[in-house]
Every structure is written in C-alpha cells, then in structure tokens.
Protein backbone atom coordinates (compact mmCIF):
# COMPACT_ATOMS: atom_id res chain seq x y z
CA UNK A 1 11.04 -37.13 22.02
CA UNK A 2 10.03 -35.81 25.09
CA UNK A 3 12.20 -37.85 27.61
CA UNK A 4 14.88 -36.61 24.99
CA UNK A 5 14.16 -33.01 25.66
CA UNK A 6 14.27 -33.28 28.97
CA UNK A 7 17.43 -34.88 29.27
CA UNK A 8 18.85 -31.80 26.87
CA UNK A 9 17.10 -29.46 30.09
CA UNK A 10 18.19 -31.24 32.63
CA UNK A 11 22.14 -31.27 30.94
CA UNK A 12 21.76 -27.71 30.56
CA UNK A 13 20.75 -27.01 33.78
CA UNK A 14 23.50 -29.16 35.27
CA UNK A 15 25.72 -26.92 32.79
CA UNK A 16 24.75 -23.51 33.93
CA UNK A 17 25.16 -24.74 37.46
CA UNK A 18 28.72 -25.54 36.78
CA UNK A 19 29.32 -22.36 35.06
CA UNK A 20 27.83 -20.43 38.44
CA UNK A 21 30.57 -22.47 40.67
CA UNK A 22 33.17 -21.33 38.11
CA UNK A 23 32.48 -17.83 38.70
CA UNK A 24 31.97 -18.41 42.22
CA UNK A 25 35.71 -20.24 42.46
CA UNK A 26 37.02 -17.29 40.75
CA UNK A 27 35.66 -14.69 43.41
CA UNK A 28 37.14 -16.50 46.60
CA UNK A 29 40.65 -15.44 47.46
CA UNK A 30 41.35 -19.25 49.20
CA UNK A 31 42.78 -22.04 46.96
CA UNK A 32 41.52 -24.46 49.09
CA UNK A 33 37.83 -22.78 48.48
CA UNK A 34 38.86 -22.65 45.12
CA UNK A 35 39.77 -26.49 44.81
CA UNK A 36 36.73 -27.62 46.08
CA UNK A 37 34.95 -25.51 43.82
CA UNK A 38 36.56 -26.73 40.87
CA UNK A 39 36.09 -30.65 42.22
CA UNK A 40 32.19 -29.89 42.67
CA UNK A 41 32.16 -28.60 38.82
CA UNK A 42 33.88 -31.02 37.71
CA UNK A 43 31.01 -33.77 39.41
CA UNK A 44 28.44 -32.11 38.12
CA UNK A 45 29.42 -32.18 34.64
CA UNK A 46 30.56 -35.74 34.50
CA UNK A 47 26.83 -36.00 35.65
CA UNK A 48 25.88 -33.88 32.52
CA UNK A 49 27.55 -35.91 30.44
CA UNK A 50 25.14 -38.21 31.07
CA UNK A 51 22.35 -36.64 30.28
CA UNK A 52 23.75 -35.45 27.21
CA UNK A 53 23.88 -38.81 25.98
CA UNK A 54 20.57 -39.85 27.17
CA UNK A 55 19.66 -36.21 24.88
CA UNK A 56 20.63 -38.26 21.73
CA UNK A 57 19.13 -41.72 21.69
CA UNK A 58 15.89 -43.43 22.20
CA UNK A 59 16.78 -45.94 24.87
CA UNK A 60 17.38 -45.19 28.69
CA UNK A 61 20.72 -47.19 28.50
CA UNK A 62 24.60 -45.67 27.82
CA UNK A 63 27.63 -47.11 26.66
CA UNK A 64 29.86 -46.79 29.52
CA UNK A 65 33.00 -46.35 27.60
CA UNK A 66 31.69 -43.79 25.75
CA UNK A 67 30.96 -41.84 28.85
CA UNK A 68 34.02 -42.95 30.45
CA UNK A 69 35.91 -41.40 27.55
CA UNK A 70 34.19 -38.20 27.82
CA UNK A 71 34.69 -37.99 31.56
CA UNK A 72 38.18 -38.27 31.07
CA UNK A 73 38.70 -35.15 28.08
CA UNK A 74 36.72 -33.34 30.55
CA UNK A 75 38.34 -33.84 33.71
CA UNK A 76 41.82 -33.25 31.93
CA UNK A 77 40.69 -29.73 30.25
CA UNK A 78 39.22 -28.54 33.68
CA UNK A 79 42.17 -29.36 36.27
CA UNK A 80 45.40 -30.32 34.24
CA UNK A 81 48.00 -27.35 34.53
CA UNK A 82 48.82 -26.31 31.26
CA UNK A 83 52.84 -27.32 31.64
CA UNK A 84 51.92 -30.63 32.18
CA UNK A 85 51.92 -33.43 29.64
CA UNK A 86 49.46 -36.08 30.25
CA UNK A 87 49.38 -39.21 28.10
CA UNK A 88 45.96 -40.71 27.96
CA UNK A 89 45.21 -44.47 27.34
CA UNK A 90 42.09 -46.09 26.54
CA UNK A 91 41.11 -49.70 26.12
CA UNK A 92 37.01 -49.52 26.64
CA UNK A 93 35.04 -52.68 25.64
CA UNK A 94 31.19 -51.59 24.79
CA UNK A 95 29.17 -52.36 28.27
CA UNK A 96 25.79 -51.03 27.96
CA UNK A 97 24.02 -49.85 32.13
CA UNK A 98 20.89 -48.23 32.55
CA UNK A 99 21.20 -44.61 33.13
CA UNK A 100 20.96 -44.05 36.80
CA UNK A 101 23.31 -46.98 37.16
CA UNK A 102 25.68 -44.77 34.10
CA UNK A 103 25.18 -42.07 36.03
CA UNK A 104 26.85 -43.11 39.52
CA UNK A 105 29.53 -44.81 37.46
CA UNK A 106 30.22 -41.38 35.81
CA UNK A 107 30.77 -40.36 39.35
CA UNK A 108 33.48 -42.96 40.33
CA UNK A 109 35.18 -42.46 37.17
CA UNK A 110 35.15 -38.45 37.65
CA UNK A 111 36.74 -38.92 41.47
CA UNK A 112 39.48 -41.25 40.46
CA UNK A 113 40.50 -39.59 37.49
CA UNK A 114 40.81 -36.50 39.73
CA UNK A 115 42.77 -38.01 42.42
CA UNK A 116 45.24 -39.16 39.59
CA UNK A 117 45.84 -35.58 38.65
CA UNK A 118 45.19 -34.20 41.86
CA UNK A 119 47.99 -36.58 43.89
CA UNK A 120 49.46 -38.77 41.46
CA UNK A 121 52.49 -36.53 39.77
CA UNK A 122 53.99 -34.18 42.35
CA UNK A 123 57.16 -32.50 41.26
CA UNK A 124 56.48 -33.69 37.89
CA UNK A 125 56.16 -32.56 34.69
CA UNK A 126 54.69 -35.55 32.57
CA UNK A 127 52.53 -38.84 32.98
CA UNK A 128 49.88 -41.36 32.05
CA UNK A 129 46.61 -41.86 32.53
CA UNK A 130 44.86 -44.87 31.75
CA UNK A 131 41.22 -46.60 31.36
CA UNK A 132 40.91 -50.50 30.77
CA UNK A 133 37.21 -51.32 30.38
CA UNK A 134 36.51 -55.50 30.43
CA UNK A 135 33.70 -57.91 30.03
CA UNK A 136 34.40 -60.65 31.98
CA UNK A 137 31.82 -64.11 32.57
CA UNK A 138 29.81 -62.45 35.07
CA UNK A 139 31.01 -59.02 35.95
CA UNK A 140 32.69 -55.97 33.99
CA UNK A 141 35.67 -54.94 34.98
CA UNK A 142 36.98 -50.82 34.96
CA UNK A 143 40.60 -50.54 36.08
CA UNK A 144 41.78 -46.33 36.17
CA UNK A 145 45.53 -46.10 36.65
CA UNK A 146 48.20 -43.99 36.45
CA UNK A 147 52.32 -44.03 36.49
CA UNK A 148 52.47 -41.61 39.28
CA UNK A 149 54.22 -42.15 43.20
CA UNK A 150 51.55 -44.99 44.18
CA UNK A 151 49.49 -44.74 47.38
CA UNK A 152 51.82 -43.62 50.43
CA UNK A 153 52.97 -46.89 52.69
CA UNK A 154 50.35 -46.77 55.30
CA UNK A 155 47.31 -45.96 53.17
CA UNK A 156 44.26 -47.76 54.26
CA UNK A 157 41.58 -46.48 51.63
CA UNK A 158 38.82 -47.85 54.10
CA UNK A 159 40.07 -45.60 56.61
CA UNK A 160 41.15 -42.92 54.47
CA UNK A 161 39.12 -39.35 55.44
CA UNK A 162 38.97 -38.42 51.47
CA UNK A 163 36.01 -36.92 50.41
CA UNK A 164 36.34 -38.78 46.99
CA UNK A 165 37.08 -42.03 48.07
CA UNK A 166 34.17 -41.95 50.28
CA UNK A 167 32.04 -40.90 47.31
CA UNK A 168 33.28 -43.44 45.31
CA UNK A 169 32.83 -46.70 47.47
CA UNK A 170 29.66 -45.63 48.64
CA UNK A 171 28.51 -45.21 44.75
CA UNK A 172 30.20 -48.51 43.78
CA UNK A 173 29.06 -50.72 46.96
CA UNK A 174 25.15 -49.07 47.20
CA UNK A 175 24.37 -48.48 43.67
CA UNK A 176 26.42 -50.70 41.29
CA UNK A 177 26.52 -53.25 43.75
CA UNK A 178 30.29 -53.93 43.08
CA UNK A 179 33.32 -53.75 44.49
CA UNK A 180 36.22 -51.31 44.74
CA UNK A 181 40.07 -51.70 45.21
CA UNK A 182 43.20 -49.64 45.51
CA UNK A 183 46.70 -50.79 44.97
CA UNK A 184 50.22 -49.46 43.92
CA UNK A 185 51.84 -50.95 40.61
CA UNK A 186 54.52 -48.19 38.92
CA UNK A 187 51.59 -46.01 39.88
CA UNK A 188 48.33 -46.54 41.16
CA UNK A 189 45.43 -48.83 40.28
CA UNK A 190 41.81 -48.64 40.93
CA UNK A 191 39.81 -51.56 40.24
CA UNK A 192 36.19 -51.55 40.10
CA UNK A 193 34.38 -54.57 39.87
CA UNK A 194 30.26 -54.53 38.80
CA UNK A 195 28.20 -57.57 38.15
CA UNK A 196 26.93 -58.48 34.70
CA UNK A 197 23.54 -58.58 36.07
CA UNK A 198 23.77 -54.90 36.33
CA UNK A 199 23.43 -54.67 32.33
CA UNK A 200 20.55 -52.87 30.91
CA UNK A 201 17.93 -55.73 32.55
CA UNK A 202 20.48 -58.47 30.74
C-alpha cells in the first residue's frame, strides 16, 4: 500500500510538472520554444502513465500494451491539430516488463508516436497511426507505423541529429537491450525489437 501511494505521488508530481511547462509554452512568443515545450510535456506524462499504473496494482510489473495504448490517446489529444483526422490502429499482445524497463519503453513509444504526427502528414488532412505489439520465441516485437510520406531518400537514422531518435535508440540499445529500426513502407515503420529475457524476471 505504500509503494502504491507513492507511485500515485510520484504521478502527480510528474503531472503538475507538465501542467507548469504548459503554462510556460503558453508565455513564450517562439513556436519553436513552444514545440519543445509541448514535446518535453508530452515525455513526462507518458512517464506518468507509468506510474499511474504502478498506483493500481500490487506487482512492480506493467502490461506494455496497456501503456502503449495510453501513450498513444495521450500523445494524440496533446499535439494533433484539431482539423486533422487520425485513424488509430491497435493490435497489442499482453507482454508483461518490470517497471523501469515499462518506463523507458513508454519513452520510445512517446518519441515515435510524435515524430508520426510531428513529420509524417504534411499538407494533409487525414491518416493512420498504428501499434502492432508481438510475442515472438525469444523476443517481443513493437512495430509503430504510419501511412504518411516515409523517411526522405537520404535518411540515415544513425546519423540523423534528432533529438528523439537519439532518445529513443539510446533507451532501446542501453536499457531494453534491443534493437531499433527505421524503414519506409506506404509510410513509415519503426521496429523495435526486445528480448524475452527482459520479461518480468521470466
């Protein structure tokens, strides 16, 4: 009970943080300041999330696709412009992590779903976003993907200088101990691969 209520503290702490940026983002006359702002938010409550689930249950393990799902509603109400129609598609297979390995996923899922909405539509008015979660032999697999342009010719997302992307390897390759891929299908696909290992001391 006590673990519980500290989880509910430290998810409303994590909250009222959020809530501070948000006020700060609407004080600053630069949209750039502004975007930033609202990309910081946005990482700190997928991080809440967590802690909102750890709030409700005994054990110190989540159901990523629960979170995953949660991320997404979250991510949508926070950044999508209100003229555009996103279609959201979800195919999540229960995988169970310990929470501080929940918690960096949370993470990877919050950047990519932003850099769907963020680069994946311009000049458009409508699109998809989707989340495959799969249990494979001896890893899961998360694919986050979207019908949008794709990733420009050239793109090297090793090389690439984004923030997110940096965030999101470094997450995926130091804490999950997985692996991370981009590529361009009628949109683009991120692939993240983590080992089964991984699962709550499985």
């Amino acid at each position: 009970a006590v673990i519980q209520e500290i989880h509910h503290r430290v998810k409303n702490n994590l909250q009222t943080i959020a809530s501070l940026l948000r006020l700060q983002a609407r004080r600053t006359p630069s949209s750039e300041v502004k975007a930033a702002l609202r990309e910081s938010v946005n990482r700190i409550l997928s991080i809440s999330v967590v802690h909102e689930f750890l709030s409700q249950q005994d054990a110190e393990y989540i159901d990523v696709a629960e979170v995953a799902k949660n991320i997404l509603d979250l991510v949508i109400q926070n950044m999508l412009e209100p003229e555009f129609n996103l279609q959201t598609i979800f195919n999540g297979e229960t995988v169970i992590l310990p929470s501080e390995k929940a918690s960096s996923l949370a993470l990877v899922v919050n950047e990519l779903i932003q850099n769907s909405i963020e680069h994946g539509f311009p000049g458009r008015k409508e699109g998809i976003i989707g989340v495959d979660i799969t249990t494979l032999q001896d890893q899961y697999r998360i694919v986050i993907y979207d019908n949008g342009v794709g990733l420009p010719g050239a793109f090297n997302p090793g090389a690439s200088g984004s923030l997110g992307l940096q965030i999101v390897r470094t997450l995926i390759e130091n804490d999950l101990g997985g692996a991370f891929s981009l590529h361009s299908d009628n949109g683009t696909h991120a692939c993240i691969t983590i080992p089964r290992s991984e699962e709550g001391g499985a």
